[in-house]
Protein backbone atom coordinates (compact mmCIF):
# COMPACT_ATOMS: atom_id res chain seq x y z
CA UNK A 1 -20.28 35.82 31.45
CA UNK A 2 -22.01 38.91 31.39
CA UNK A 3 -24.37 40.83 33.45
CA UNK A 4 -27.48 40.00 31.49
CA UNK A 5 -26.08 36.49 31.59
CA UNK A 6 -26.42 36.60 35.11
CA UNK A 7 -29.87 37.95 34.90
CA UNK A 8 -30.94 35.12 32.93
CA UNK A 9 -29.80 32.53 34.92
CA UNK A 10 -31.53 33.92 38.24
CA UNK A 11 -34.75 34.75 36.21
CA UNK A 12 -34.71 30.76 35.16
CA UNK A 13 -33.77 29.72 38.67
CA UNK A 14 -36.78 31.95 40.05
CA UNK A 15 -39.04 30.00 37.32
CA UNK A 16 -38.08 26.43 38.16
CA UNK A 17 -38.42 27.36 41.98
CA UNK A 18 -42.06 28.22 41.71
CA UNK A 19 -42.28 25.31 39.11
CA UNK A 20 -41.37 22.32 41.61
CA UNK A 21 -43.15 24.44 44.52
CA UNK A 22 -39.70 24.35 46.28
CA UNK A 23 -42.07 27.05 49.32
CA UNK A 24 -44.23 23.92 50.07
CA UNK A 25 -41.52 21.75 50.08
CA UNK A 26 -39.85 23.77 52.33
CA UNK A 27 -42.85 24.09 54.34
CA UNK A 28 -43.27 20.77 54.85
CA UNK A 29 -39.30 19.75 55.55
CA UNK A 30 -40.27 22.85 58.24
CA UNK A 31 -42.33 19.62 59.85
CA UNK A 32 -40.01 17.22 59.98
CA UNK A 33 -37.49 19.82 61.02
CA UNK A 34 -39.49 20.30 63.81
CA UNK A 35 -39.34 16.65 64.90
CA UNK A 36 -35.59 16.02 64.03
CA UNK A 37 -33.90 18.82 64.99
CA UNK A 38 -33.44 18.22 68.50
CA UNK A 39 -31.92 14.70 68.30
CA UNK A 40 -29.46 15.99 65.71
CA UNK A 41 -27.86 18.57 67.60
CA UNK A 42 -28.05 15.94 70.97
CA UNK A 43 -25.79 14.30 68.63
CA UNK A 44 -23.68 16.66 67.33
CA UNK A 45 -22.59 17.91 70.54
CA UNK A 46 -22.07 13.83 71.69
CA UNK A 47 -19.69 13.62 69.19
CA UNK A 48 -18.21 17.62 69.73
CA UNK A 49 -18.10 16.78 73.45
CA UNK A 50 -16.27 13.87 73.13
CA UNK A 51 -13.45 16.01 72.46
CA UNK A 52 -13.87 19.14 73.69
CA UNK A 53 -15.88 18.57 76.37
CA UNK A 54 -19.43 19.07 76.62
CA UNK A 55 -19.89 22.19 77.54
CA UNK A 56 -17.57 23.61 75.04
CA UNK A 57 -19.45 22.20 72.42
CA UNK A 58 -22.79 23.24 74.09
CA UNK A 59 -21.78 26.89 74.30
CA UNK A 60 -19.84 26.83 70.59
CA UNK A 61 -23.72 25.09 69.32
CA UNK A 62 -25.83 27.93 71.09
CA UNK A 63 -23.00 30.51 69.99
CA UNK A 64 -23.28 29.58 66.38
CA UNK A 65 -27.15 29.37 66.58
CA UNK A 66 -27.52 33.02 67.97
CA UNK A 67 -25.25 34.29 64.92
CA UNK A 68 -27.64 32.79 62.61
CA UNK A 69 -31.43 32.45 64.25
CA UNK A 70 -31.08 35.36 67.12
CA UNK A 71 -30.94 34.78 70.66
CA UNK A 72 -34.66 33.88 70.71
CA UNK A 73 -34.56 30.76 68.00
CA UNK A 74 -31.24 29.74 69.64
CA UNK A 75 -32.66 29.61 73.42
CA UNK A 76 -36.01 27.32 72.22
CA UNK A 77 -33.45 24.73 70.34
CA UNK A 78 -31.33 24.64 73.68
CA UNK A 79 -34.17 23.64 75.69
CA UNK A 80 -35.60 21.39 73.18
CA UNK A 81 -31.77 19.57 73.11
CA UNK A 82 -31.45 20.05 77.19
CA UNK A 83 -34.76 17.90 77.19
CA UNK A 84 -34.21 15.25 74.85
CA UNK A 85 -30.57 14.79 76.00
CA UNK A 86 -31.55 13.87 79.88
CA UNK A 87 -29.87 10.33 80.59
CA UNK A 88 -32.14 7.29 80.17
CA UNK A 89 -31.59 5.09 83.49
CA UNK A 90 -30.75 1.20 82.64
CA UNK A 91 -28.80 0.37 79.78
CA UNK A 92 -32.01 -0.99 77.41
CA UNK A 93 -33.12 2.46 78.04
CA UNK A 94 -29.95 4.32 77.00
CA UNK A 95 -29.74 1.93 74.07
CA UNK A 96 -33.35 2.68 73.16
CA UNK A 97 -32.73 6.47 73.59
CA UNK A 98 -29.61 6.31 71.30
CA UNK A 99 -30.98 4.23 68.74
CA UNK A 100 -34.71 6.98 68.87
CA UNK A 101 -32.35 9.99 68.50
CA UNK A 102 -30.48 8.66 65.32
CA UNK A 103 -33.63 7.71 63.37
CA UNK A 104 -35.32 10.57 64.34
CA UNK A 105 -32.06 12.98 63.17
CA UNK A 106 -31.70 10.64 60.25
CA UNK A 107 -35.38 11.10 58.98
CA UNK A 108 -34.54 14.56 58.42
CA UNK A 109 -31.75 14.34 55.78
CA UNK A 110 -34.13 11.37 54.23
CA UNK A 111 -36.53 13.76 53.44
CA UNK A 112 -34.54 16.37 52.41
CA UNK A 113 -33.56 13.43 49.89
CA UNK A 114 -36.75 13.05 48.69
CA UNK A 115 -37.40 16.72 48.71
CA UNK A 116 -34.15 17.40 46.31
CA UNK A 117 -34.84 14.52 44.06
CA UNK A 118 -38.19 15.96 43.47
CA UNK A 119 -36.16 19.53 42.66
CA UNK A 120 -33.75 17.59 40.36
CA UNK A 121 -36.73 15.21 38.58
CA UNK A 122 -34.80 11.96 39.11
CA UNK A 123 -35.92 9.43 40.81
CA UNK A 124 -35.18 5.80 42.62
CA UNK A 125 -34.58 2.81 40.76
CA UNK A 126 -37.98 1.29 39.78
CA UNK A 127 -36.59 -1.99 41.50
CA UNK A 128 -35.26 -0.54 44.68
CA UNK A 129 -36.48 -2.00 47.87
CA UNK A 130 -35.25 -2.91 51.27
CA UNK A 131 -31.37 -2.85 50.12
CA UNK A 132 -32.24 0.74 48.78
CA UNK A 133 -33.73 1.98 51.82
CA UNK A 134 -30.65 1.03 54.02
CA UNK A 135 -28.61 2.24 51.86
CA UNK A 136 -30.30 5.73 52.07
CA UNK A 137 -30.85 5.34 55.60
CA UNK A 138 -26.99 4.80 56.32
CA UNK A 139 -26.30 7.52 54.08
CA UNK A 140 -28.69 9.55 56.32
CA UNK A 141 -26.79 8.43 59.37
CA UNK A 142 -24.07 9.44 57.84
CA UNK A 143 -24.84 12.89 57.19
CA UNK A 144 -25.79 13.02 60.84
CA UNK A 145 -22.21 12.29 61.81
CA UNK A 146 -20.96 15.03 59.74
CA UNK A 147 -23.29 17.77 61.78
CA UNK A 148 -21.14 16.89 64.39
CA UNK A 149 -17.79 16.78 62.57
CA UNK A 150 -18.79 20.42 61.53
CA UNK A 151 -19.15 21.27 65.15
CA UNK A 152 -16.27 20.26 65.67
CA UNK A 153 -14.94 22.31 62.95
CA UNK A 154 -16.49 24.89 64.21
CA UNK A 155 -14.71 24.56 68.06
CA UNK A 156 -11.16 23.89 66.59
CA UNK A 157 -11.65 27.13 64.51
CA UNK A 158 -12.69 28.66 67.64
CA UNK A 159 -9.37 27.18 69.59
CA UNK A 160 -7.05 28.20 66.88
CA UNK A 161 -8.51 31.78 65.89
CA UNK A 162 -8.02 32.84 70.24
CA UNK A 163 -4.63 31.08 70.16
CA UNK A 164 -3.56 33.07 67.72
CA UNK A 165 -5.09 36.32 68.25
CA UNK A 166 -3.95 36.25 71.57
CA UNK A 167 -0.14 35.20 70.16
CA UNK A 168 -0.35 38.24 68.04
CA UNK A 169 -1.37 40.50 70.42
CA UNK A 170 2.03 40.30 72.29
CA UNK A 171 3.50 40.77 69.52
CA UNK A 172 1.67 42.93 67.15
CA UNK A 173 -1.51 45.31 68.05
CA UNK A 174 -3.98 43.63 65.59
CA UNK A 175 -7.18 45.24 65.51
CA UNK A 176 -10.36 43.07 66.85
CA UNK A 177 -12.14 43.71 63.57
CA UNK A 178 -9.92 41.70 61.77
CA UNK A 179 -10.33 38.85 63.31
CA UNK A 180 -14.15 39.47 63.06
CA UNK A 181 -13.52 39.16 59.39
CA UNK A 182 -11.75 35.98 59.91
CA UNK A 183 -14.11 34.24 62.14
CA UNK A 184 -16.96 35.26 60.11
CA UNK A 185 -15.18 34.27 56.91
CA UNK A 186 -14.45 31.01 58.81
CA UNK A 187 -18.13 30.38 59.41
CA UNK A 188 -18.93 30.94 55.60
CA UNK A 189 -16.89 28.66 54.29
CA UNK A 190 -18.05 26.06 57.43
CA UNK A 191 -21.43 26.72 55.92
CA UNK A 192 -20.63 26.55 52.10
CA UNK A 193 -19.27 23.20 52.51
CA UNK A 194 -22.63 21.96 54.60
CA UNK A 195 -24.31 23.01 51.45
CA UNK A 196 -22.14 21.21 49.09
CA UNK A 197 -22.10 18.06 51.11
CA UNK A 198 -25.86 17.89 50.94
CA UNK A 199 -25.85 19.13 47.30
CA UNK A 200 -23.28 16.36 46.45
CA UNK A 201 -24.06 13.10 48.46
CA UNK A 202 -27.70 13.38 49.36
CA UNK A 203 -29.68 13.23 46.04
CA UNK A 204 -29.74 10.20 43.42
CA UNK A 205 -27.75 12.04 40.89
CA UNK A 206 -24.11 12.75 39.67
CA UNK A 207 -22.71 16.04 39.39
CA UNK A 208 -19.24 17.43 39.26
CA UNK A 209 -17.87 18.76 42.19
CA UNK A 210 -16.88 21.98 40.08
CA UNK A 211 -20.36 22.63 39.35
CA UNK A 212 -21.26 21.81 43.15
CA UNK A 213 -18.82 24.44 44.77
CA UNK A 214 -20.56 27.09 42.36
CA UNK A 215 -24.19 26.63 43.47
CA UNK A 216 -22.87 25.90 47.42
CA UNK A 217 -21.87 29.12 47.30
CA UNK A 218 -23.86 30.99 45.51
CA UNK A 219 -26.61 29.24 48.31
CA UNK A 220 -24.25 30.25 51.24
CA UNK A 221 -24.01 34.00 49.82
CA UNK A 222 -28.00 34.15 49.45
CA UNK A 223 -27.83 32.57 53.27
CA UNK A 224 -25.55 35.55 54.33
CA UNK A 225 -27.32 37.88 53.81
CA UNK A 226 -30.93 36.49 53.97
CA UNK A 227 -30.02 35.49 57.44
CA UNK A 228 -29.51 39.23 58.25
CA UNK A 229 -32.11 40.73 56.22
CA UNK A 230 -34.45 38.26 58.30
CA UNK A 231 -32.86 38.91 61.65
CA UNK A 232 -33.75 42.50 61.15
CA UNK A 233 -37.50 41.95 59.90
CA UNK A 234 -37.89 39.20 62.93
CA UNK A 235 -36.60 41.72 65.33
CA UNK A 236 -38.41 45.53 64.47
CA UNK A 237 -41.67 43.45 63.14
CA UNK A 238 -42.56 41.94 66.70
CA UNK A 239 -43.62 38.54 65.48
CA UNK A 240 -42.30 36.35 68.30
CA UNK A 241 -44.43 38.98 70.59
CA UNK A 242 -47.36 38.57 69.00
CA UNK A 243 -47.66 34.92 69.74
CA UNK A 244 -47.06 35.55 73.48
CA UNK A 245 -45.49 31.98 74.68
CA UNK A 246 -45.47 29.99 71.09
CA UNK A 247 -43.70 33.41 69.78
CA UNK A 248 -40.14 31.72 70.31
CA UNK A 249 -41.16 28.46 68.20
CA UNK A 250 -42.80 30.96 65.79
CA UNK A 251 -39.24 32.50 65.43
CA UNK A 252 -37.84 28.96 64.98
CA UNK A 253 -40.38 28.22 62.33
CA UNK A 254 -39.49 30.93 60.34
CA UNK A 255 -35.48 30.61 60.33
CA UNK A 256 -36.21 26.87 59.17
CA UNK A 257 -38.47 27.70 56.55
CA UNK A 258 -36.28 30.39 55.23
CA UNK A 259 -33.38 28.27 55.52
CA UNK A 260 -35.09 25.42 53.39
CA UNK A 261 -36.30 27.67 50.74
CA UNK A 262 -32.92 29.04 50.58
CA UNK A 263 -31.15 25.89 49.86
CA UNK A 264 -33.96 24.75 47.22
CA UNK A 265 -33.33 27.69 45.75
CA UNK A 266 -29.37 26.97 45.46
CA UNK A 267 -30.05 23.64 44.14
CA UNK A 268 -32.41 24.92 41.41
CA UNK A 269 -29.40 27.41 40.30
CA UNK A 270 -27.24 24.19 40.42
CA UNK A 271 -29.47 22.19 38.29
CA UNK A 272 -29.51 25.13 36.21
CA UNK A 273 -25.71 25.71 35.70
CA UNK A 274 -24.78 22.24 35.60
CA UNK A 275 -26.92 21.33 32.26
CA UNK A 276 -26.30 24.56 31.30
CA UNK A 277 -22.34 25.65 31.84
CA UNK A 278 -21.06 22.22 33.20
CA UNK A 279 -20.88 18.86 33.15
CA UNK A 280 -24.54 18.24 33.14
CA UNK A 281 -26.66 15.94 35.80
CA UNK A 282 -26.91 12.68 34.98
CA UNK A 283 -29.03 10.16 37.46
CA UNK A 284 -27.22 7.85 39.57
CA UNK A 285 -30.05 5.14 37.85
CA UNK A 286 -29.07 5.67 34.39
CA UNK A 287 -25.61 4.91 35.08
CA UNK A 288 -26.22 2.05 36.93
CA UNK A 289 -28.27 0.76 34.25
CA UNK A 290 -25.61 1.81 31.70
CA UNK A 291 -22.54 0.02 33.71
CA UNK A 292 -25.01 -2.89 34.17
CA UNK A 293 -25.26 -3.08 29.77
CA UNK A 294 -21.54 -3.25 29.49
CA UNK A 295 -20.29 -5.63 31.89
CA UNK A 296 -23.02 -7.96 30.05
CA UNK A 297 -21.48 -7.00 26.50
């Protein structure tokens, strides 16, 4: 594959971007962002601070939101999660609260369903109903669980990177930058396999996981450096400043928009290479249609 190649492919991915308005998709997943956010990291540290504890997993979540939203984004999510996570009293209520903060961090990956489906021009079986909808609400769920299985992650890479660094140190003298390397290359990776799971599970279509791994990290590369290029605009253009006390939720508003657009973006170059390079998308209705014709023949 060639430079011009290359060239082509991004100019295509650029076209079907503005084509399925992947901005105001983003700006509207910004929405329910705003609503589901919260009860999806209250989870994700639950399940994080079931094993390590929960401030470990508290201070590995606001750690891993400063490296990629600043310290400003990261402080107005912990307060939003210190809020929503104050115990209900009675066990109705805490039942109640448990059962609120999973459909409300659920919602968030169902839209993002809808969102890529619209991206990827497939859509639901004509005759799904109620069986449909729990089966993409569970699938939601789901993907909750595995925000706080990357957490997780996330801590035991933590553990195991200071174990070691610390082992080597009596015996070798290691430089600290190298293990800067490693953590951040750590965190990459962490992030490149968010995007695939999303890329891979979420939408109603089948794709290779060959042709996934390509546009998850082509997505997490864009990410990379997006993420600094951003922190570096959000930081010498005064934004969050300018909006006096909203100026934090401004911030926050701006990482999740750019973080949407980002990953639309990825799954229009995935679209893109699969039909093009790879083993093409098919929709998860078609072949359930087609397996349907042949166990009648």
């Amino acid at each position: 594959m060639n430079f011009r190649t290359i060239l082509g492919l991004l100019k295509q991915t650029v076209q079907e971007w503005q084509k399925d308005k992947a901005p105001i998709l983003a700006a509207a997943l910004t929405y329910h962002t705003l609503f589901s956010i919260a009860p999806l990291f209250v989870i994700a540290v639950a399940i994080a601070g079931f094993i390590f504890g929960k401030s470990a997993a508290e201070g590995e979540l606001v750690t891993q939101l400063e490296n990629f939203m600043g310290q400003q984004g990261a402080e107005t999510i912990e307060g939003l999660v210190i809020n929503i996570s104050r115990p209900e009293s009675g066990i109705i209520a805490t039942l109640i609260g448990i059962a609120t903060l999973f459909w409300g961090a659920s919602n968030l990956f169902a839209q993002l369903k809808l969102a890529l489906n619209m991206i990827w021009n497939v859509s639901p079986p004509p005759d799904s109903g109620i069986g449909k909808f729990i089966q993409d609400r569970l699938l939601s769920v789901a993907m909750v669980l595995g925000a706080g299985l990357i957490l997780v992650l996330l801590l035991l890479a933590s553990a195991v990177l200071t174990a070691i660094n610390q082992w080597l140190n009596n015996i070798l003298n290691t430089p600290d930058g190298l293990w800067s390397v490693i953590d951040i290359s750590i965190s990459f990776g962490i992030v490149m396999l968010l995007f695939a799971g999303i890329y891979k599970f979420l939408p109603d279509v089948k794709i290779a996981w060959s042709d996934i791994w390509i546009g998850a990290g082509i997505t997490a590369i864009l990410f990379t450096i997006g993420k600094s290029l951003i922190g570096l605009y959000l930081g010498n253009s005064g934004v969050g400043s300018a909006y006096g006390f909203a100026g934090s939720l401004v911030v926050l508003l701006l990482w999740i928009n750019y973080s949407w657009q980002i990953l639309f973006f990825g799954a229009e170059f995935t679209q893109i290479w699969a039909n093009k390079y790879g083993s093409r998308i098919e929709t998860k209705h078609r072949k359930f249609i087609r397996n349907y014709d042949q166990r009648r023949g």
